[in-house]
N, C-alpha and C. Protein backbone atom coordinates (compact mmCIF):
# COMPACT_ATOMS: atom_id res chain seq x y z
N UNK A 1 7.75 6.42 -36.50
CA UNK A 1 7.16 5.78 -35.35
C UNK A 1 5.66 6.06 -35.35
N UNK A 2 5.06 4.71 -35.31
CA UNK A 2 3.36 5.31 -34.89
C UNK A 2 3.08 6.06 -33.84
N UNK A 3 1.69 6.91 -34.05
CA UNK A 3 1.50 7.52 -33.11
C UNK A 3 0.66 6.64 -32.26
N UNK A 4 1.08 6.60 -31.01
CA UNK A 4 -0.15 6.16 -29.50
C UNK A 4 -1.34 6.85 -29.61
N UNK A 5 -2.45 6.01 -29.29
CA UNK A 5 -3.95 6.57 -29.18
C UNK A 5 -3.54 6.66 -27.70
N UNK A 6 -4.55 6.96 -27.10
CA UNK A 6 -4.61 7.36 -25.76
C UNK A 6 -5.16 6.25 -25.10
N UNK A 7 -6.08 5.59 -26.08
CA UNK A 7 -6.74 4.37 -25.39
C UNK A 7 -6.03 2.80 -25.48
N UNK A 8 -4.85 3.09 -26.02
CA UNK A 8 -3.95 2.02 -26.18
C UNK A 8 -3.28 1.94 -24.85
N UNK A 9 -2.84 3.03 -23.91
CA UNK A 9 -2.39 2.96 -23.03
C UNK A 9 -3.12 3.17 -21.82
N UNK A 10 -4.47 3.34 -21.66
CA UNK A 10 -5.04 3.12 -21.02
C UNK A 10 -6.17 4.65 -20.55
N UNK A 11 -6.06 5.03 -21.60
CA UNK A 11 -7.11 6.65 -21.34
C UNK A 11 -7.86 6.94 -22.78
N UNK A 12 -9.29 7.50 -22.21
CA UNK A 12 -10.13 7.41 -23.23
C UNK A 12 -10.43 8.59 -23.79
N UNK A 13 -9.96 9.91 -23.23
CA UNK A 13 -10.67 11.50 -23.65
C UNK A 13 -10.38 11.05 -25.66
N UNK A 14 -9.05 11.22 -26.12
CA UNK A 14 -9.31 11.15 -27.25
C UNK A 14 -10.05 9.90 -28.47
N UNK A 15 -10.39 9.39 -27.82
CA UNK A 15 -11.66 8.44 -28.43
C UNK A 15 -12.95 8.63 -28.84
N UNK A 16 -12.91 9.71 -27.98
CA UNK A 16 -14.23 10.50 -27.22
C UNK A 16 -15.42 9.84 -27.22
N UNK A 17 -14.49 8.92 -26.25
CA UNK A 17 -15.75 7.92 -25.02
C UNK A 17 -15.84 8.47 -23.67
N UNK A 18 -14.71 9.38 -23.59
CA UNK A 18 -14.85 9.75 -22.07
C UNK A 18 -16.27 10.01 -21.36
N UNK A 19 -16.93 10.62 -22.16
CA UNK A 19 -18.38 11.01 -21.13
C UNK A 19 -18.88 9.75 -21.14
N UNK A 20 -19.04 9.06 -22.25
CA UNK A 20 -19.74 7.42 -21.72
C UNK A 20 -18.72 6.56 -20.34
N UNK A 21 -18.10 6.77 -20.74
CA UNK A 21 -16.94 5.93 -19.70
C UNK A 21 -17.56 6.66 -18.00
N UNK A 22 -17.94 8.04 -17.87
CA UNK A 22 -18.15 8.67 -16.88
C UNK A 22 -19.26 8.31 -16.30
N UNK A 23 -20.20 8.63 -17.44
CA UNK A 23 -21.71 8.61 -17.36
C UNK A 23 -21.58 6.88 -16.59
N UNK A 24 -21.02 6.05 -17.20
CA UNK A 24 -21.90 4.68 -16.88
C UNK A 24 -20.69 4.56 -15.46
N UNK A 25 -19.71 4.64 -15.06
CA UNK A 25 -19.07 4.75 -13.85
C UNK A 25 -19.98 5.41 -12.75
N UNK A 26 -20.56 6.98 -13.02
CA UNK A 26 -21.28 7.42 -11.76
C UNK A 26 -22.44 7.00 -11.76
N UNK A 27 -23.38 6.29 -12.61
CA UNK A 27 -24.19 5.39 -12.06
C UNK A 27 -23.82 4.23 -11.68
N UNK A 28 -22.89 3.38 -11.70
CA UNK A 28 -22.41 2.19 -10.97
C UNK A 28 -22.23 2.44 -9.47
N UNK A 29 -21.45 3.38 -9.60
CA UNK A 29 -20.89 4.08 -8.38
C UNK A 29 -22.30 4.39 -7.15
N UNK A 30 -22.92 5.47 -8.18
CA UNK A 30 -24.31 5.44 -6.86
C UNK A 30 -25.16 4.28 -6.86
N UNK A 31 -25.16 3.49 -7.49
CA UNK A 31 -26.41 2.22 -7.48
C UNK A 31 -25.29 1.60 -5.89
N UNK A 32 -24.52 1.23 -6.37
CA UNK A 32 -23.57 0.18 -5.44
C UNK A 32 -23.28 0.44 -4.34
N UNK A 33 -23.23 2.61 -4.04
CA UNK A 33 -23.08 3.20 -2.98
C UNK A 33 -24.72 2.89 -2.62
N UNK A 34 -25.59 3.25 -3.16
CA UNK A 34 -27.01 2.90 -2.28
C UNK A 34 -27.26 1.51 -1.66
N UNK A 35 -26.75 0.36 -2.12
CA UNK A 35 -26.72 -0.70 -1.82
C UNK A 35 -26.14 -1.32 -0.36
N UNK A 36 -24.72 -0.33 -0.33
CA UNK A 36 -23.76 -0.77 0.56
C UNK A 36 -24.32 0.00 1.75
N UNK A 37 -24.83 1.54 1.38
CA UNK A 37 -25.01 2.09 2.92
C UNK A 37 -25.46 1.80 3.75
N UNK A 38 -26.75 1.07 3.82
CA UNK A 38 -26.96 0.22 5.15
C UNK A 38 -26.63 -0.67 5.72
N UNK A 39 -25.97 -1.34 4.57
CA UNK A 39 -25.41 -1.70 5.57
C UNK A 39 -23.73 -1.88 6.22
N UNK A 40 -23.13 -0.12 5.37
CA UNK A 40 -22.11 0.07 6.25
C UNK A 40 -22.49 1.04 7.66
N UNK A 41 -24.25 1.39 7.59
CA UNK A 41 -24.31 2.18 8.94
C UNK A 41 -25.23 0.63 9.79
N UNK A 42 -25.29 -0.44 9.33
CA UNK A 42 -25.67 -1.32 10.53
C UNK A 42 -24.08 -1.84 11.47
N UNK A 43 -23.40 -1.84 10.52
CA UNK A 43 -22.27 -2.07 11.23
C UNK A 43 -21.54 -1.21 11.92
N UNK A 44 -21.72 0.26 11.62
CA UNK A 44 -21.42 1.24 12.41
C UNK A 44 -22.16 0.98 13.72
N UNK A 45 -23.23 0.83 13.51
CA UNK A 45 -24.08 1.38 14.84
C UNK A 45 -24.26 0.15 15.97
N UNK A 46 -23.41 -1.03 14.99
CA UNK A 46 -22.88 -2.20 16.36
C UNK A 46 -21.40 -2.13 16.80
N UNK A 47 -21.12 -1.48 16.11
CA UNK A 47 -19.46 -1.30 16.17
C UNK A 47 -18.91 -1.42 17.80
N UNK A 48 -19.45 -1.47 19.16
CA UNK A 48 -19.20 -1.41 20.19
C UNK A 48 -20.25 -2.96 20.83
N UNK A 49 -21.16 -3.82 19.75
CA UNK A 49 -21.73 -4.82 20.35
C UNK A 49 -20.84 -5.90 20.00
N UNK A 50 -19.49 -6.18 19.23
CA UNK A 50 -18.90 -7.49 18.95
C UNK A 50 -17.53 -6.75 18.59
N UNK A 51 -16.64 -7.50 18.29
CA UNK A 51 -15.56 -7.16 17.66
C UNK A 51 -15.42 -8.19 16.71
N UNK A 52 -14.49 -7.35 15.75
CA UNK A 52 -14.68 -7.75 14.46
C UNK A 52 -13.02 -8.99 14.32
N UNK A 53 -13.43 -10.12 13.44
CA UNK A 53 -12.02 -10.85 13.60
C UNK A 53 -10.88 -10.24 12.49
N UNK A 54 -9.75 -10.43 13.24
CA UNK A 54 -8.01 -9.55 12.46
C UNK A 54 -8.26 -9.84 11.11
N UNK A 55 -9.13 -11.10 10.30
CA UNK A 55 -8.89 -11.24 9.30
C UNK A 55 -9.62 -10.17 8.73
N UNK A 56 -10.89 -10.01 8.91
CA UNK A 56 -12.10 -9.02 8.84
C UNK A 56 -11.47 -7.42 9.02
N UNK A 57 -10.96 -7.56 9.99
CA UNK A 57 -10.59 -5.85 10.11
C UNK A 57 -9.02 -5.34 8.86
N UNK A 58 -8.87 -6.61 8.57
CA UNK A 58 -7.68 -6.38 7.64
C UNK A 58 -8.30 -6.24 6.64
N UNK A 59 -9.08 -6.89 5.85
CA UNK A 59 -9.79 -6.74 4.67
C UNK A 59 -10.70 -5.28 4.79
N UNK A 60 -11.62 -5.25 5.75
CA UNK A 60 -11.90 -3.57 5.93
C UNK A 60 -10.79 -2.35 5.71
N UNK A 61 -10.18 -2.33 6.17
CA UNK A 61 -8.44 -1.51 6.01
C UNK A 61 -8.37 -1.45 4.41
N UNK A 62 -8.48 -2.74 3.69
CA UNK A 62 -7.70 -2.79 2.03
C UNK A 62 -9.11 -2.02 1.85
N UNK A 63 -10.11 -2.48 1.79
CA UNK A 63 -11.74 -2.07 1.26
C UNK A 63 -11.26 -0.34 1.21
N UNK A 64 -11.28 0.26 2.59
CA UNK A 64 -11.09 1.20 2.96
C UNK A 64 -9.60 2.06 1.48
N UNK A 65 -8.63 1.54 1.81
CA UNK A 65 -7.48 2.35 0.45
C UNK A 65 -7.94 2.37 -0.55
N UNK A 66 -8.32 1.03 -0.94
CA UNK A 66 -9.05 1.06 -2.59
C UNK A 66 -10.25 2.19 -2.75
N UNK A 67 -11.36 2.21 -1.89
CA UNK A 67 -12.14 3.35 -1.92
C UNK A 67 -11.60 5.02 -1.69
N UNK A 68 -9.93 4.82 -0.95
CA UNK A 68 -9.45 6.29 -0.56
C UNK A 68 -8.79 6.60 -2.37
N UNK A 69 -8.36 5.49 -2.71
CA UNK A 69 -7.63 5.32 -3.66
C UNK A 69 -8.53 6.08 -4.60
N UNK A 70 -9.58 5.37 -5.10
CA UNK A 70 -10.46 5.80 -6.19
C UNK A 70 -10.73 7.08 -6.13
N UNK A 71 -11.66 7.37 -5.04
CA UNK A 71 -11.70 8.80 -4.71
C UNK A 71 -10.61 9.64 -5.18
N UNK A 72 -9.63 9.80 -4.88
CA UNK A 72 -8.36 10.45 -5.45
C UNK A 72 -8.16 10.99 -6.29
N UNK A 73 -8.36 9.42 -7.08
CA UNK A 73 -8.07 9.77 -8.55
C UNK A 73 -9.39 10.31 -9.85
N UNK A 74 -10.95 9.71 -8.81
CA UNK A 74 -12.16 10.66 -9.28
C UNK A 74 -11.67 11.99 -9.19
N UNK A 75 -10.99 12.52 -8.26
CA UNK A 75 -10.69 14.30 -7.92
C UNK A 75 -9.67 14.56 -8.49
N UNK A 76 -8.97 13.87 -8.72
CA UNK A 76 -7.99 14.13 -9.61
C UNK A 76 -8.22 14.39 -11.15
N UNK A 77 -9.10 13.43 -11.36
CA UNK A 77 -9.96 13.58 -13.23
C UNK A 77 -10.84 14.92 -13.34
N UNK A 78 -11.25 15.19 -11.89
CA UNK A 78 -12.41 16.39 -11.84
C UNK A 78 -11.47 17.33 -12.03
N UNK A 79 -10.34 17.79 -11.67
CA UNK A 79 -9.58 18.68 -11.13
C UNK A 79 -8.70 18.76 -12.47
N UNK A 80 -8.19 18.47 -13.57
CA UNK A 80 -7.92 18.30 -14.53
C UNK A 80 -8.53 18.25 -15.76
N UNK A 81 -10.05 18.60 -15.01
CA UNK A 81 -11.08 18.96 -16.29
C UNK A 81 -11.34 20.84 -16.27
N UNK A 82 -10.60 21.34 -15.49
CA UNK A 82 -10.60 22.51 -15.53
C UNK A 82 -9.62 22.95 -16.37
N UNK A 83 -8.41 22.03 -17.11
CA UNK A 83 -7.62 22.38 -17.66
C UNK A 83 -8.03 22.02 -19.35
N UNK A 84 -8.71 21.32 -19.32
CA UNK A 84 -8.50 20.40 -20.63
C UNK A 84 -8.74 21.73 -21.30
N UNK A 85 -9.40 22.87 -21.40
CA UNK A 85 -10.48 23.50 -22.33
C UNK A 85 -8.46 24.49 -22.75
N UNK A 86 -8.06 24.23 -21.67
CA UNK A 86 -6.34 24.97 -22.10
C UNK A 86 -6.01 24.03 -23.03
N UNK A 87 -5.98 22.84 -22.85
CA UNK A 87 -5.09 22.13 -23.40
C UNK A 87 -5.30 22.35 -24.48
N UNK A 88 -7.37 22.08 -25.17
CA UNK A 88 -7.75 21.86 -26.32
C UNK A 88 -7.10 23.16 -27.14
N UNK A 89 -7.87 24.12 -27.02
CA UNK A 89 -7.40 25.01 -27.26
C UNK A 89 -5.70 25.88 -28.15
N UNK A 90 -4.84 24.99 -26.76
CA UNK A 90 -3.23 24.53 -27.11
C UNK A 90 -3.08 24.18 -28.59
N UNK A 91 -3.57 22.60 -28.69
CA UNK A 91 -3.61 21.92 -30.13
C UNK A 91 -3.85 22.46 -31.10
């Protein structure tokens, strides 16, 4: 049986692209977070001058998981880089 790369199934450490894969993610990440913050604090700071329509507050809600989502699994990759140096090591 062949062996699976890692990046066949969808993970890159043994390719060793991972730090590029990182590197160009946390600058996406802060360019797009600098972009959005004002104006997720203009909408904060009307948040009591309008209400927002069910369709709008539903799509905020998904916006909202997908960003709880990601997060997660960023801390989850962080939190599993304390192990790798076991793993390598292991091999």
């Amino acid at each position: 049986m062949a062996k699976i790369r890692a990046s066949d199934v969808g993970f890159c450490v043994v390719d060793g692209n991972a730090n590029v894969i990182a590197d160009n993610l946390v600058h996406r990440i802060r360019e797009t977070a600098a972009e959005m913050e004002s104006q997720v604090n203009r909408l904060y700071r009307g948040r009591q001058a309008y209400d927002l329509e069910a369709g709008t507050k539903h799509d905020l809600e998904k916006a909202i998981e997908q960003l709880t989502y990601m997060a997660r699994t960023l801390r989850d990759v962080q939190r599993e880089q304390s192990q790798v140096i076991y793993l390598q090591a292991a091999e």
